[in-house]
C-alpha atoms as a PDB file:
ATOM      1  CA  UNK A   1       9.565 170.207 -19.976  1.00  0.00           C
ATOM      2  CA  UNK A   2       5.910 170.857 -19.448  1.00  0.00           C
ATOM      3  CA  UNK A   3       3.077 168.933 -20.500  1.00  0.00           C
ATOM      4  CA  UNK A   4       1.365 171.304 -22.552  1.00  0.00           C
ATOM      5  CA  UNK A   5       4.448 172.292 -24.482  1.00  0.00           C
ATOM      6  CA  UNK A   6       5.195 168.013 -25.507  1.00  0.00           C
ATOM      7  CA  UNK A   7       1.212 168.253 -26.816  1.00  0.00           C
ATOM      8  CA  UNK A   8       2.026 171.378 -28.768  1.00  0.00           C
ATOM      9  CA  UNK A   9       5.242 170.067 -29.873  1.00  0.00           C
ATOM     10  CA  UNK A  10       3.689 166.551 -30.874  1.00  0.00           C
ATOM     11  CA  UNK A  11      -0.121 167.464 -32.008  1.00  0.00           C
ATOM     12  CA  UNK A  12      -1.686 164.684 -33.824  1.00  0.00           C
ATOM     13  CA  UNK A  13      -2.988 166.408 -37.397  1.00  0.00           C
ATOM     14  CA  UNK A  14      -6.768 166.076 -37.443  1.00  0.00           C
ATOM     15  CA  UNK A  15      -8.238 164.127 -40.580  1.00  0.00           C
ATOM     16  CA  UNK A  16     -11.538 163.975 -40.790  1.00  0.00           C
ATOM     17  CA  UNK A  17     -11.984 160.997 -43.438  1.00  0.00           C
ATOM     18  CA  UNK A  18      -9.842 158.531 -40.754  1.00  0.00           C
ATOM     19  CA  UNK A  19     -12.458 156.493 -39.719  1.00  0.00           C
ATOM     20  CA  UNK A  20     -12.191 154.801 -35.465  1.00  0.00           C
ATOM     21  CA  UNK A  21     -11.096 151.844 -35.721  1.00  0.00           C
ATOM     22  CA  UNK A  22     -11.601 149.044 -33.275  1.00  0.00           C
ATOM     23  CA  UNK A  23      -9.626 145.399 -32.300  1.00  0.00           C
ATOM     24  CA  UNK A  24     -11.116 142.791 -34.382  1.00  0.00           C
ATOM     25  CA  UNK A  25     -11.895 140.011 -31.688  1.00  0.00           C
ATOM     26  CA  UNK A  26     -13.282 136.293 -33.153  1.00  0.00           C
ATOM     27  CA  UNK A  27     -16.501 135.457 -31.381  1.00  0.00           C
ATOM     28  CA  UNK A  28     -17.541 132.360 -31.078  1.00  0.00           C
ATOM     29  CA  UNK A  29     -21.301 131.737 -30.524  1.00  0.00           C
ATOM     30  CA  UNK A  30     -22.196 128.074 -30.775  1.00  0.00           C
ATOM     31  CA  UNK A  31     -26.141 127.608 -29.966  1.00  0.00           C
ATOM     32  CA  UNK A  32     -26.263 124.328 -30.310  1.00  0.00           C
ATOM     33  CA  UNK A  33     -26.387 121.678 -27.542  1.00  0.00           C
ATOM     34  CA  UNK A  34     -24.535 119.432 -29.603  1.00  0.00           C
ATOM     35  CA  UNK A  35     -21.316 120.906 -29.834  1.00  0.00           C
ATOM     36  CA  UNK A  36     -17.942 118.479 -29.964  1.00  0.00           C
ATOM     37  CA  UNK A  37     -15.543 120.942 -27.685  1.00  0.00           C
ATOM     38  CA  UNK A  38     -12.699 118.796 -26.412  1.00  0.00           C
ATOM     39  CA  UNK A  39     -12.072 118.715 -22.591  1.00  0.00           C
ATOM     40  CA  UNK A  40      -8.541 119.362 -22.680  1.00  0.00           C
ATOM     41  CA  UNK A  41      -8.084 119.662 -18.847  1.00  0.00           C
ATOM     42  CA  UNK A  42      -6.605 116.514 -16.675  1.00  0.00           C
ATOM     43  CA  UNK A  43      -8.492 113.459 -17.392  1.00  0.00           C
ATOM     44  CA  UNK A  44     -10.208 111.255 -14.489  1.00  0.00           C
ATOM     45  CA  UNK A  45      -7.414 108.122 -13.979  1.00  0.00           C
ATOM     46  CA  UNK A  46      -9.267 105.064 -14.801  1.00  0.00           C
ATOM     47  CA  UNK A  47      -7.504 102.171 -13.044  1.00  0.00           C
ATOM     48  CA  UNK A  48      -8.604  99.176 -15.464  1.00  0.00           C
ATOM     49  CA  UNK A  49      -7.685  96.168 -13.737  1.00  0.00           C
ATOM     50  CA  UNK A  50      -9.976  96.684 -10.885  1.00  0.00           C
ATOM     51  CA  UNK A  51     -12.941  97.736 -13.149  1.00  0.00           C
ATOM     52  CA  UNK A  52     -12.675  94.246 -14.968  1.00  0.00           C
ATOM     53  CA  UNK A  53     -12.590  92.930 -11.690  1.00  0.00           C
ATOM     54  CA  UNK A  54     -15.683  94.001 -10.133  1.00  0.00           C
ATOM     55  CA  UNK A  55     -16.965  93.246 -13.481  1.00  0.00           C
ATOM     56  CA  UNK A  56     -16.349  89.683 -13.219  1.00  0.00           C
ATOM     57  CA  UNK A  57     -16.658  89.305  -9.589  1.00  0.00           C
ATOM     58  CA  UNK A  58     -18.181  85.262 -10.169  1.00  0.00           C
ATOM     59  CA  UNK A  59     -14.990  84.818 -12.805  1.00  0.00           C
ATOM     60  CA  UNK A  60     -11.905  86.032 -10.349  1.00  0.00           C
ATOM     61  CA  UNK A  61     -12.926  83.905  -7.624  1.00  0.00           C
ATOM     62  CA  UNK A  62     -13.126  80.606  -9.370  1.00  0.00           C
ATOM     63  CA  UNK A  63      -9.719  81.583 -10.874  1.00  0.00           C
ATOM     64  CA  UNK A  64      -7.555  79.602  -8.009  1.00  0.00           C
ATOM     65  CA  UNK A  65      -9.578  76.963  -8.532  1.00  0.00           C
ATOM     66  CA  UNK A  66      -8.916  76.326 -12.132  1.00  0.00           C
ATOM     67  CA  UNK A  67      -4.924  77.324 -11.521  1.00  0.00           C
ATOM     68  CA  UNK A  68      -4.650  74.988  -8.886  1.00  0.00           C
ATOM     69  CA  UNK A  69      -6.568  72.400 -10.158  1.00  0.00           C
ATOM     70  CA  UNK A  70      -4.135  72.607 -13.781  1.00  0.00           C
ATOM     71  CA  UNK A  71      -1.140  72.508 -11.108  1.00  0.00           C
ATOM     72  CA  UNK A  72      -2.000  69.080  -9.678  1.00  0.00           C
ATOM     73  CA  UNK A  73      -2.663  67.572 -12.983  1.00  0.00           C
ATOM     74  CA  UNK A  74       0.796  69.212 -14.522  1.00  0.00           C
ATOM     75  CA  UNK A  75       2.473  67.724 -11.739  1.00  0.00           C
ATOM     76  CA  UNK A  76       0.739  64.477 -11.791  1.00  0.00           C
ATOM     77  CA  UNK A  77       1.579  63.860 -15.626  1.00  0.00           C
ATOM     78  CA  UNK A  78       5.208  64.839 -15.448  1.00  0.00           C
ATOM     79  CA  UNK A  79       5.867  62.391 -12.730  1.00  0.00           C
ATOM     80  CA  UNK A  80       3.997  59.523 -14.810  1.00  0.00           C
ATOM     81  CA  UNK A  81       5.884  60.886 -17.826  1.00  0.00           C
ATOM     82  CA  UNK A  82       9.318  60.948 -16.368  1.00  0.00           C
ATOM     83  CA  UNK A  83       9.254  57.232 -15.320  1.00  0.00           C
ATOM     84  CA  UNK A  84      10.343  58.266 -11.819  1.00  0.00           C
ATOM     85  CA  UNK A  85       8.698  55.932  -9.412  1.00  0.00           C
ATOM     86  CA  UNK A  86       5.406  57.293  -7.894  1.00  0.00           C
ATOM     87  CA  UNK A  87       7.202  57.342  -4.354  1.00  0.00           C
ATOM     88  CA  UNK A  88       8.356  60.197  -3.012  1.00  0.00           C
ATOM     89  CA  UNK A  89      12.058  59.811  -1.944  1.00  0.00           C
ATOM     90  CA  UNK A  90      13.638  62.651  -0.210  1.00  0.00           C
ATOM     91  CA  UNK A  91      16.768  62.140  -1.463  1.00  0.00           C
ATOM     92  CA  UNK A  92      15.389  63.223  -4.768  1.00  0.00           C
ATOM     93  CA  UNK A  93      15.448  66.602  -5.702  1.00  0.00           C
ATOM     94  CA  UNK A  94      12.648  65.928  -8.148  1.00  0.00           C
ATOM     95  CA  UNK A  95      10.125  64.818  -5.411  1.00  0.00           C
ATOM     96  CA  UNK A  96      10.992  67.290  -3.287  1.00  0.00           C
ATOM     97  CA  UNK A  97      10.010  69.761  -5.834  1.00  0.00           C
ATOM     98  CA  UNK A  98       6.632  67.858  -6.814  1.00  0.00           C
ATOM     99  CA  UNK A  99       5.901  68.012  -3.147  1.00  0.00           C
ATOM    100  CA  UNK A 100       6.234  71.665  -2.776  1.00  0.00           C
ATOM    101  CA  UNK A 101       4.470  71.577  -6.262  1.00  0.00           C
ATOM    102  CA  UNK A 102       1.477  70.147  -4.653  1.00  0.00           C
ATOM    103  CA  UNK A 103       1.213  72.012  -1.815  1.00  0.00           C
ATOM    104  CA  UNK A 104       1.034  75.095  -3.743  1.00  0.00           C
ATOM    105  CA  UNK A 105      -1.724  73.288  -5.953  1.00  0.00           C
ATOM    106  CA  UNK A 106      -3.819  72.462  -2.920  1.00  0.00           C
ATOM    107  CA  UNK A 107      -3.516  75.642  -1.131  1.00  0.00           C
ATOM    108  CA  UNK A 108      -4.665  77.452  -4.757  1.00  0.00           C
ATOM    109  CA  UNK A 109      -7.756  75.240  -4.747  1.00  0.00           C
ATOM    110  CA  UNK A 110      -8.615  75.923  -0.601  1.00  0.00           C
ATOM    111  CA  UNK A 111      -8.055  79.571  -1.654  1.00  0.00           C
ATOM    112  CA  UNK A 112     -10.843  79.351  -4.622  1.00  0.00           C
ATOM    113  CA  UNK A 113     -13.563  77.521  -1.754  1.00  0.00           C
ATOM    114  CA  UNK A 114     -12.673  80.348   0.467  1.00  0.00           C
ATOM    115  CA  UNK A 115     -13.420  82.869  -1.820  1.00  0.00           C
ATOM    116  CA  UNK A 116     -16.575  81.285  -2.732  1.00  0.00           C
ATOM    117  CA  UNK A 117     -17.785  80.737   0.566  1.00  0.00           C
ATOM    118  CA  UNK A 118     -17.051  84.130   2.228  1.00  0.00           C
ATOM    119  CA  UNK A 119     -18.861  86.628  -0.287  1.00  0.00           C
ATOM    120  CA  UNK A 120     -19.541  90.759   1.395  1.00  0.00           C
ATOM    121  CA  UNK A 121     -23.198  91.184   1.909  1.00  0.00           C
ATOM    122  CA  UNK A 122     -25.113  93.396  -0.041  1.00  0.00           C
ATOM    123  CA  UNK A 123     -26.721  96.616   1.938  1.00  0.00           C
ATOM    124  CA  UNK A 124     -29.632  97.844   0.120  1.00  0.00           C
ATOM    125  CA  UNK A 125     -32.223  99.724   1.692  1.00  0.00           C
ATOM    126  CA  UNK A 126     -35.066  98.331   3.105  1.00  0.00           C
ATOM    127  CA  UNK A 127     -38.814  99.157   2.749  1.00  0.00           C
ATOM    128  CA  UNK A 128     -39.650  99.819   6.535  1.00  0.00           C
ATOM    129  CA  UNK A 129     -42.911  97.558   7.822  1.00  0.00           C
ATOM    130  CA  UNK A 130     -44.930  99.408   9.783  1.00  0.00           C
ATOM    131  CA  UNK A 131     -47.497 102.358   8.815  1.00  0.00           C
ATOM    132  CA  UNK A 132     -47.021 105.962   8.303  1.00  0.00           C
ATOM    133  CA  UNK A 133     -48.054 108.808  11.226  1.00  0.00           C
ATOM    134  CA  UNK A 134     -47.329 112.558  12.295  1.00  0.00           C
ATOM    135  CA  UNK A 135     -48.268 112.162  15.944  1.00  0.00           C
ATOM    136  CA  UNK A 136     -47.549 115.989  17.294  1.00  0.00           C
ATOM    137  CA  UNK A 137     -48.033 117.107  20.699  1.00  0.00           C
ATOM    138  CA  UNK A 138     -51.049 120.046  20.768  1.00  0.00           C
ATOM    139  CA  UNK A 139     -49.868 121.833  23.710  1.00  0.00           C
ATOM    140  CA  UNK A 140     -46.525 123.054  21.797  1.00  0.00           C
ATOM    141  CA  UNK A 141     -45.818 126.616  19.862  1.00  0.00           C
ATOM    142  CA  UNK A 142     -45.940 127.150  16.419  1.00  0.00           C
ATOM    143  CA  UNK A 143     -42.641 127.760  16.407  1.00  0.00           C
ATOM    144  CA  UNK A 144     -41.282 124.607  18.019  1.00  0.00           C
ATOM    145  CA  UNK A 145     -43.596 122.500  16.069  1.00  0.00           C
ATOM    146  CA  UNK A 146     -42.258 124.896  12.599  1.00  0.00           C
ATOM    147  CA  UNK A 147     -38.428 123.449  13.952  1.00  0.00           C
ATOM    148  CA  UNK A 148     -39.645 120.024  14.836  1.00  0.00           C
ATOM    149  CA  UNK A 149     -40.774 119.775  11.311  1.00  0.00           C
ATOM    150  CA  UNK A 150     -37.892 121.113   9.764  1.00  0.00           C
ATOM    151  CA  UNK A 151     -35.922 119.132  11.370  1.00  0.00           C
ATOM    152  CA  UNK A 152     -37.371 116.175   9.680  1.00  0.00           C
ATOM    153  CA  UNK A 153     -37.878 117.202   6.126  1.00  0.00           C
ATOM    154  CA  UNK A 154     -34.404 118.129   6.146  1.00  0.00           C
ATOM    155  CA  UNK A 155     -33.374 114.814   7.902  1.00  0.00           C
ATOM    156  CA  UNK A 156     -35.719 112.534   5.573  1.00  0.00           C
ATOM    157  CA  UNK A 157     -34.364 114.509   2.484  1.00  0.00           C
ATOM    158  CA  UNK A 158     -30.778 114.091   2.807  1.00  0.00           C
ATOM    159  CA  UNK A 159     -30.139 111.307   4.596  1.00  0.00           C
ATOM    160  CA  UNK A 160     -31.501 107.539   4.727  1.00  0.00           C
ATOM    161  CA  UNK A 161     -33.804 108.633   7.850  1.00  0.00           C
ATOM    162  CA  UNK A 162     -37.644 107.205   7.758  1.00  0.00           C
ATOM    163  CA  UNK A 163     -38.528 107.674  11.265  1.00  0.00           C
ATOM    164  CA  UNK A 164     -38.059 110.253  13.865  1.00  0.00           C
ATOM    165  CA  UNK A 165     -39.107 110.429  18.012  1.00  0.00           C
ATOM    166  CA  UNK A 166     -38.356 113.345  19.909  1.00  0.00           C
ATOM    167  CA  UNK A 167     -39.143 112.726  23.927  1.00  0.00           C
ATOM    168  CA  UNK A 168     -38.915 115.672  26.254  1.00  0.00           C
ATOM    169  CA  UNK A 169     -39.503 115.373  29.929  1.00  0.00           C
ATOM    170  CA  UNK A 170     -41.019 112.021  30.008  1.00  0.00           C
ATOM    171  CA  UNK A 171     -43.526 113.164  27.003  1.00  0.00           C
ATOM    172  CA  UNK A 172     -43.532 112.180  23.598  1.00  0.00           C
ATOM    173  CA  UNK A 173     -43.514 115.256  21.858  1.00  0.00           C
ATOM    174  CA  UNK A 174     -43.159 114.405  18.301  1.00  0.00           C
ATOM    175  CA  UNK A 175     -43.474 111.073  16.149  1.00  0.00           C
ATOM    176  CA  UNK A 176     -42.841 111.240  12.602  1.00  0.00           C
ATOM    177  CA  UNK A 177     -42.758 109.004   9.777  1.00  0.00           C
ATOM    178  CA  UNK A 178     -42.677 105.087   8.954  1.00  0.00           C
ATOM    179  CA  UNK A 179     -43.763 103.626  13.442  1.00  0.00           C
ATOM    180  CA  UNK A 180     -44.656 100.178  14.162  1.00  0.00           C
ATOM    181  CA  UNK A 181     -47.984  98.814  13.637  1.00  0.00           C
ATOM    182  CA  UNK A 182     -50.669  98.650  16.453  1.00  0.00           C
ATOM    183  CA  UNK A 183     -51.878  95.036  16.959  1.00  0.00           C
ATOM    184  CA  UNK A 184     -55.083  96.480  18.501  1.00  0.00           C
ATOM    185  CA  UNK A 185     -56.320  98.963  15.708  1.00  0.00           C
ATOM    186  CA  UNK A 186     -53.630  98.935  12.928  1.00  0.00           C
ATOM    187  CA  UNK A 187     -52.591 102.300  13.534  1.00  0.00           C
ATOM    188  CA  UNK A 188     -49.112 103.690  14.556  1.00  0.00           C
ATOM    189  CA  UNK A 189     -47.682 102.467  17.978  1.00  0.00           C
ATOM    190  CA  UNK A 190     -47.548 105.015  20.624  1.00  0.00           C
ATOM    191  CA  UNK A 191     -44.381 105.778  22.250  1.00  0.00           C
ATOM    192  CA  UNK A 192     -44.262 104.899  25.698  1.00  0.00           C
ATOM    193  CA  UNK A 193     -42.057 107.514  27.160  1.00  0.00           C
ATOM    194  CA  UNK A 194     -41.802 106.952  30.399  1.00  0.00           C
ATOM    195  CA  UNK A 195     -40.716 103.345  29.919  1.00  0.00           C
ATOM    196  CA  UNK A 196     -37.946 104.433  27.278  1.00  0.00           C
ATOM    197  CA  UNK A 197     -36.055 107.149  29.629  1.00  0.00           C
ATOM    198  CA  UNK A 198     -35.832 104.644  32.180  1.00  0.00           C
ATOM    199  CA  UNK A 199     -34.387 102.157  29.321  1.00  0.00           C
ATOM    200  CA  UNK A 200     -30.599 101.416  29.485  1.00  0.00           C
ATOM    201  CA  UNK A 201     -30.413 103.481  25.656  1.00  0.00           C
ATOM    202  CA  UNK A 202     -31.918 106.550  27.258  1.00  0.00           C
ATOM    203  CA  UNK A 203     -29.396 106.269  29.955  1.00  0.00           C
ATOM    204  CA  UNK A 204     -26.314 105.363  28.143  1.00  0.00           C
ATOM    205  CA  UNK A 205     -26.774 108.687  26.003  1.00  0.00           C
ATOM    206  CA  UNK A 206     -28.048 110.903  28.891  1.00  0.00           C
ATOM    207  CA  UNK A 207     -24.963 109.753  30.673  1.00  0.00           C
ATOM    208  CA  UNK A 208     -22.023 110.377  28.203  1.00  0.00           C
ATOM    209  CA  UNK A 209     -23.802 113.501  26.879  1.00  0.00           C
ATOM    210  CA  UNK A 210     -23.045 112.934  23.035  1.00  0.00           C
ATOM    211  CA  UNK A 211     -24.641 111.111  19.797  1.00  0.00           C
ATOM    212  CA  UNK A 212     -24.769 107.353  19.981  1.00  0.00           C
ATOM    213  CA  UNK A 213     -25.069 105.850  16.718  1.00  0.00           C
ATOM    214  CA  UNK A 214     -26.061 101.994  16.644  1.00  0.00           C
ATOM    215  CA  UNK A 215     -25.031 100.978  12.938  1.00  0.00           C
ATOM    216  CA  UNK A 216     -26.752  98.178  12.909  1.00  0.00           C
ATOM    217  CA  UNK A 217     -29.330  97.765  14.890  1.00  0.00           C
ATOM    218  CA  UNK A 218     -30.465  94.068  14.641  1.00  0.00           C
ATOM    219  CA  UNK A 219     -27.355  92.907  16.919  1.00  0.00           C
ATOM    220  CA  UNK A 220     -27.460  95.573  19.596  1.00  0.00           C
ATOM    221  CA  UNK A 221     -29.930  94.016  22.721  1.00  0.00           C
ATOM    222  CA  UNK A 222     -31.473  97.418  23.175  1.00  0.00           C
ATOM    223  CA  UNK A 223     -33.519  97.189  19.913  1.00  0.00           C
ATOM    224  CA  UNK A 224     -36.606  95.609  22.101  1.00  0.00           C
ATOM    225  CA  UNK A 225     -36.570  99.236  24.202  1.00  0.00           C
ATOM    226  CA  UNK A 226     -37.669 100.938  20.537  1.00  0.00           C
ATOM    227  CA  UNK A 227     -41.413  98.801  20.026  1.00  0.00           C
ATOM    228  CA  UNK A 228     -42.601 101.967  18.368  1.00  0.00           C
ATOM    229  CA  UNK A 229     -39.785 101.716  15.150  1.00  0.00           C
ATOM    230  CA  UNK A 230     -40.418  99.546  12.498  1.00  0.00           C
ATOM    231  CA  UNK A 231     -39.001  95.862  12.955  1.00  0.00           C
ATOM    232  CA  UNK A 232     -36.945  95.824   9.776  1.00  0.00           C
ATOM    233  CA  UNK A 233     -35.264  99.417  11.641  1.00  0.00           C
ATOM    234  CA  UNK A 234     -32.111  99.052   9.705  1.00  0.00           C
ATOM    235  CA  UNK A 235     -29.584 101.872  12.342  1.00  0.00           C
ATOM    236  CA  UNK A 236     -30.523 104.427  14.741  1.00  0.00           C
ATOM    237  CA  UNK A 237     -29.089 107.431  16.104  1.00  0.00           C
ATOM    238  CA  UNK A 238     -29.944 108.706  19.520  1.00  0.00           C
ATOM    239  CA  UNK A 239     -29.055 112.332  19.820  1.00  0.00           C
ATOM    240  CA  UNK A 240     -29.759 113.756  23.519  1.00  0.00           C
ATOM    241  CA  UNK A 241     -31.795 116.651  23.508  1.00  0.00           C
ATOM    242  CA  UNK A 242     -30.559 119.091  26.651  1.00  0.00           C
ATOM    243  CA  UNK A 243     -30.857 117.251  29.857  1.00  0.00           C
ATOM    244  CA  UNK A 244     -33.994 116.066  29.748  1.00  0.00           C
ATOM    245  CA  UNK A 245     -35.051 114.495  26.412  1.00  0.00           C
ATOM    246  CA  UNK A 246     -33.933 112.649  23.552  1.00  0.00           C
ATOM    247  CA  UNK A 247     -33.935 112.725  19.786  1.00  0.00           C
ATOM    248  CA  UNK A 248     -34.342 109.106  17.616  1.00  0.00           C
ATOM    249  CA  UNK A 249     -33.910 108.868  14.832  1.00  0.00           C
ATOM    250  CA  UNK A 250     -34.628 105.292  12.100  1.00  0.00           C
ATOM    251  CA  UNK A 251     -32.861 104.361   9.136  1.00  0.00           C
ATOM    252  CA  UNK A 252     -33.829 101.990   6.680  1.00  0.00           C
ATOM    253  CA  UNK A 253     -29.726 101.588   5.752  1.00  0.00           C
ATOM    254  CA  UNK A 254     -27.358  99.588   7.761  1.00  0.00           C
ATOM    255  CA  UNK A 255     -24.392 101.827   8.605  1.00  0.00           C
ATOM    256  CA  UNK A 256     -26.457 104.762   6.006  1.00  0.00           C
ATOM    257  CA  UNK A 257     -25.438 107.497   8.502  1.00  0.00           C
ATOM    258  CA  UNK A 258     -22.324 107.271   7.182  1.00  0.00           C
ATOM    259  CA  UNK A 259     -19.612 110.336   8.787  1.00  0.00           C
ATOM    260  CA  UNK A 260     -18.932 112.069   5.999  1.00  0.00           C
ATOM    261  CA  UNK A 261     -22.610 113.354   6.004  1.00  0.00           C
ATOM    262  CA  UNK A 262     -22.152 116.477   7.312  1.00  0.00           C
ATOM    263  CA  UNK A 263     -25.669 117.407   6.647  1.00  0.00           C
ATOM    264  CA  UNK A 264     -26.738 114.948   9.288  1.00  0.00           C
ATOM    265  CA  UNK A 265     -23.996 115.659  11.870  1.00  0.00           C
ATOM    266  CA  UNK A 266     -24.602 119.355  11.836  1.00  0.00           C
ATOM    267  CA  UNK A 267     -28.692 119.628  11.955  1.00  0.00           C
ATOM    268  CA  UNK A 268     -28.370 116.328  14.967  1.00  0.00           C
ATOM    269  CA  UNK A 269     -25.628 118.467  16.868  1.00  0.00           C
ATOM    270  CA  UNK A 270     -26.603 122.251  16.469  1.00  0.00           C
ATOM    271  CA  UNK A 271     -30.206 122.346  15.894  1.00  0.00           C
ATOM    272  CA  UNK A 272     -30.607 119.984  19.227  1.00  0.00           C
ATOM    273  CA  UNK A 273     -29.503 122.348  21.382  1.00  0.00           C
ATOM    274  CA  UNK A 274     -32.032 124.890  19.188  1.00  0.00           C
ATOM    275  CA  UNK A 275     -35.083 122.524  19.928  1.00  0.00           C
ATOM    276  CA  UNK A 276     -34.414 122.257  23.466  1.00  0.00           C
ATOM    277  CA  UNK A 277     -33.776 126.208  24.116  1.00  0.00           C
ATOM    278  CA  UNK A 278     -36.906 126.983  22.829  1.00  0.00           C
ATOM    279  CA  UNK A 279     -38.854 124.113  24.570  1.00  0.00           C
ATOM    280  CA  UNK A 280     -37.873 125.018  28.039  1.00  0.00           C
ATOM    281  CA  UNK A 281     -38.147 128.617  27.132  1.00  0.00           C
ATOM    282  CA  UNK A 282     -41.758 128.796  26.407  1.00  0.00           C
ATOM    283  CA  UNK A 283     -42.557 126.432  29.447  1.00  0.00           C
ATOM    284  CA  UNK A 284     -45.034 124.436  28.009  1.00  0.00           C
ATOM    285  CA  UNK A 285     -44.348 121.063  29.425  1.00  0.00           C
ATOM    286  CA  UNK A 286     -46.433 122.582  32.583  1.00  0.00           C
ATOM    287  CA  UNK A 287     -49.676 122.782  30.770  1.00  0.00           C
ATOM    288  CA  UNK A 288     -51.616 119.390  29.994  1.00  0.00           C
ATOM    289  CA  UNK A 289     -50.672 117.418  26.778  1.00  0.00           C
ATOM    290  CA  UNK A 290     -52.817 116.557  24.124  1.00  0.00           C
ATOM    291  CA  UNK A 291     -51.678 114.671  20.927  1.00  0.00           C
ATOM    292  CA  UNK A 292     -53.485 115.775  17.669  1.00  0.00           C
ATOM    293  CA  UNK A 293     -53.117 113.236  15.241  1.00  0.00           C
ATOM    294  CA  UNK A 294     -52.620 114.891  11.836  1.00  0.00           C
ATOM    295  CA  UNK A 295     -53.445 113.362   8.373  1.00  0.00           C
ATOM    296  CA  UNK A 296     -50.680 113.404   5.675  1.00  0.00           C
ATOM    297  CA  UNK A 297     -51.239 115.759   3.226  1.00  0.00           C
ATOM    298  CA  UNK A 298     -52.228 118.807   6.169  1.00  0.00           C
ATOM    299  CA  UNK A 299     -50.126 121.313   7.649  1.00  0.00           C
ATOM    300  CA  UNK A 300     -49.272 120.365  11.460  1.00  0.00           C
ATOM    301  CA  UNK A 301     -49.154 122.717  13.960  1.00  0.00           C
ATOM    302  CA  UNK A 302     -49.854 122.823  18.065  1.00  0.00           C
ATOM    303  CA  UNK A 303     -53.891 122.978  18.682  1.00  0.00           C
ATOM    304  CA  UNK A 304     -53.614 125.857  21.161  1.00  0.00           C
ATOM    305  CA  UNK A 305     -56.062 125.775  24.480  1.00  0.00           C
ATOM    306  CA  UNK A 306     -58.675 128.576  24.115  1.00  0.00           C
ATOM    307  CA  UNK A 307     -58.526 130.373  27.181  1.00  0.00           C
ATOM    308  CA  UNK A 308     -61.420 131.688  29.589  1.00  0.00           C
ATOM    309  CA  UNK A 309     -60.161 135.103  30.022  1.00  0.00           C
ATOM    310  CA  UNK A 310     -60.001 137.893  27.819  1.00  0.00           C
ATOM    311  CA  UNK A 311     -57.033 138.870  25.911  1.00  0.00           C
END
């Protein structure tokens, strides 16, 4: 059958007093911020016995103490109540059993002193001693010094980084942030780079060729090669930059750089060998180095050399 001849067959009479009528859908506008609508997906699982525990750190630790100290006197009282004589006999099953009694007593109570002694150390971040600087090399481009600095605003932003040294060559190209305090005129320490690539640090990384990342830093013997950090320097990570220079970087955390940041692992592994392509490709370590010294507060960018001949 054709389709024109089921539409004349089945024509819908016309009526023109029906009027269109559309679905009736609820809508539900609620414009207040107030509004008491139930979360009824999966709840978070709360586990409750270790939240009252790290609530009452002080009270859970003394708690062998008191249970092992009630022990002993439990035991002591039902041997002077039982009128057995205060000698142990081993032939007695009931001094056996106040022996093993008291052991278990006194091994409660040495397990309370333990856990009083031997408390985990708080890690807080520190307020870094030193004075603040942006010490940038004049001779570079615009757009290395435009990466340098990006580099540490994203750094300092994101992570617990405070200070950042980037050597290139045997030249101190950048030095950023919280730096250790001149003893001569109270300004930032200078960063003596030919002394730190001949350092065992500077070595160590240029020799393996990946990140080394000193946790904390007070009990590594290499902290007196880094004069130019702040003394309270809590970690450091020394990312090599090509062959030929090195990226430091200061925390005021011990262990902050934790790895799962993944912002810090991808800017100090990709955007090194960024740095260091455009460094050797503008070849500016063959010109002669200046350092501007740049207030906080201005914009810093490479002083460029005027030149004697025309453009």
């Amino acid at each position: 059958m054709e389709a024109g001849t089921f539409l004349h067959l089945h024509a819908i009479p016309w009526n023109p007093k029906r009027k269109a009528s559309l679905p009736n859908f609820r809508r539900f506008v609620r414009a207040s911020s107030n509004s008491q609508a139930r979360y009824r997906g999966p709840k978070p699982y709360r586990n409750l016995v270790a939240d009252w525990v790290s609530n009452n750190d002080d009270t859970v630790r003394t708690f062998p103490i008191f249970v092992g100290g009630a022990s002993l006197l439990a035991v002591l009282f039902n041997r002077a109540a039982s009128g057995i004589a205060p000698v142990a006999d081993a032939s007695s099953s009931q001094s056996r059993a106040d022996l093993l009694t008291l052991g278990l007593a006194v091994t409660n109570i040495l397990t309370g002193l333990v856990w009083l002694t031997i408390r985990p150390k708080s890690i807080s971040p520190v307020n870094p001693q030193g004075v603040e600087c942006r010490i940038i090399s004049s001779s570079l481009p615009d757009v290395v010094v435009s990466e340098l600095l990006w580099v540490w605003e994203s750094l300092s932003a994101v992570t617990c980084c405070r200070s950042l040294v980037a050597v290139y060559d045997s030249i101190c190209i950048l030095q950023i942030g919280m730096a250790a305090e001149s003893p001569n005129d109270g300004e930032a320490l200078p960063v003596d780079a030919a002394k730190l690539m001949q350092g065992s640090l500077f070595q160590g990384v240029m020799k393996s060729g990946a990140q080394s990342y000193l946790a904390n830093l007070s009990l590594y013997p290499g902290r007196s090669e880094l004069p130019f950090f702040p003394k309270n320097t809590q970690a450091v990570i020394l990312q090599p930059l090509g062959d030929r220079g090195i990226v430091i970087i200061g925390g005021d955390t011990i262990r902050g750089f934790t790895t799962s940041d993944q912002v810090l692992l991808f800017i100090s592994l990709s955007v090194s060998e960024l740095l260091e392509t455009s460094i050797s490709c503008f070849h500016f370590l063959s010109a002669d180095f200046n350092v501007s010294h740049v207030p906080n507060g201005l914009p810093a960018r490479g002083v460029k050399k005027k030149s004697d001949k025309p453009v």
